[in-house]
Protein backbone atom coordinates (compact mmCIF):
# COMPACT_ATOMS: atom_id res chain seq x y z
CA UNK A 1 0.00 0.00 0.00
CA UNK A 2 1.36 3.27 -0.87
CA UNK A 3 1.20 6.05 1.97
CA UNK A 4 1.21 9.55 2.31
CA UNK A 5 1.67 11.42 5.35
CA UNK A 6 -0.26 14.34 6.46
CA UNK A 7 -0.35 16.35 9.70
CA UNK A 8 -2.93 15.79 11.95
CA UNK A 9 -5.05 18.64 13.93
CA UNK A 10 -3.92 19.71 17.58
CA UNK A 11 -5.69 18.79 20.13
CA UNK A 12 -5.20 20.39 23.83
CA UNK A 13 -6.10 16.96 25.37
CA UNK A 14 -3.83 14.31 23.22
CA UNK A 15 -1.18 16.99 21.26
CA UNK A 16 -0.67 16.45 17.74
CA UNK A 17 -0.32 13.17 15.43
CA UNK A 18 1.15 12.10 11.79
CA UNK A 19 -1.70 10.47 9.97
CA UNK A 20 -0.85 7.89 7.16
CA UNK A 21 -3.13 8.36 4.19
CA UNK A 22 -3.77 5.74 1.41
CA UNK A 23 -4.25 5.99 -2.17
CA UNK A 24 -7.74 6.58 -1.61
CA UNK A 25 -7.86 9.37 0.58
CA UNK A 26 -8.69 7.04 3.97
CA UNK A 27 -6.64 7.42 6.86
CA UNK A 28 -4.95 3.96 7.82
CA UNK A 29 -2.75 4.82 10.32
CA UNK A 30 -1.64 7.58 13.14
CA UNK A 31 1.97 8.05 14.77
CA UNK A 32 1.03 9.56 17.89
CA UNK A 33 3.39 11.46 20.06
CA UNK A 34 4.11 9.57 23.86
CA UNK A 35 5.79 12.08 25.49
CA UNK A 36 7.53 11.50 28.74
CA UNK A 37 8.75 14.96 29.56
CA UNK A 38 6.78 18.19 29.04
CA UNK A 39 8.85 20.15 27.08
CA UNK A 40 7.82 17.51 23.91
CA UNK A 41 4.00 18.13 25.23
CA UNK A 42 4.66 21.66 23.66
CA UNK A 43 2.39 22.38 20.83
CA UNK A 44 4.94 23.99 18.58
CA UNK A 45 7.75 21.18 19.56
CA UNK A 46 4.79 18.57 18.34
CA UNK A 47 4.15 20.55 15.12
CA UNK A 48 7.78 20.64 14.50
CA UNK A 49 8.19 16.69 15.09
CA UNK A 50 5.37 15.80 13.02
CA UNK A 51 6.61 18.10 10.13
CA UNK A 52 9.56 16.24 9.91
CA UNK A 53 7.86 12.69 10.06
CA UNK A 54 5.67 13.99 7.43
CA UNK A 55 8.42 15.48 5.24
CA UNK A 56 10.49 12.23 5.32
CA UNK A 57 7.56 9.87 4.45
CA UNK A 58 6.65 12.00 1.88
CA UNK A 59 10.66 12.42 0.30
CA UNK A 60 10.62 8.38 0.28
CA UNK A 61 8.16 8.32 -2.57
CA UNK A 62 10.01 10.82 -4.43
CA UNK A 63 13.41 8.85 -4.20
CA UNK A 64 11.55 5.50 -4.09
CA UNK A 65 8.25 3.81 -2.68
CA UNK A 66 5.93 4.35 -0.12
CA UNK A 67 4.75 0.97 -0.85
CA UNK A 68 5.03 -1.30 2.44
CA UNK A 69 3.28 -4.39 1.53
């Protein structure tokens, strides 16, 4: 299945999230952020972290495949 990664919505109560998207638009999957200390509960730290998931998720299918079957 080939996935693309978007940025979720921030949420006071559970931060932010990476949701995987497939082909079709669905969301399959979420990377949610377990943070142990509360400087990574920060909502721009969050942003910042799931920007980068995002970005290299999303640079895989340019250089190769997304395709994890």
């Amino acid at each position: 299945m080939k996935l693309k990664a978007e940025v979720g919505h921030w949420s006071s109560v559970v931060g932010n999230s990476v949701h995987l998207i497939a082909p079709d638009g669905r969301m399959v999957g979420q990377i949610a952020f377990l943070c142990h200390d509360d400087t990574l509960r920060n909502r721009e730290v969050q942003a910042n972290l799931a920007s980068v998931i995002c970005d290299a998720i999303n640079a895989r299918d340019k250089e190769k495949s997304n395709d994890l079957s």
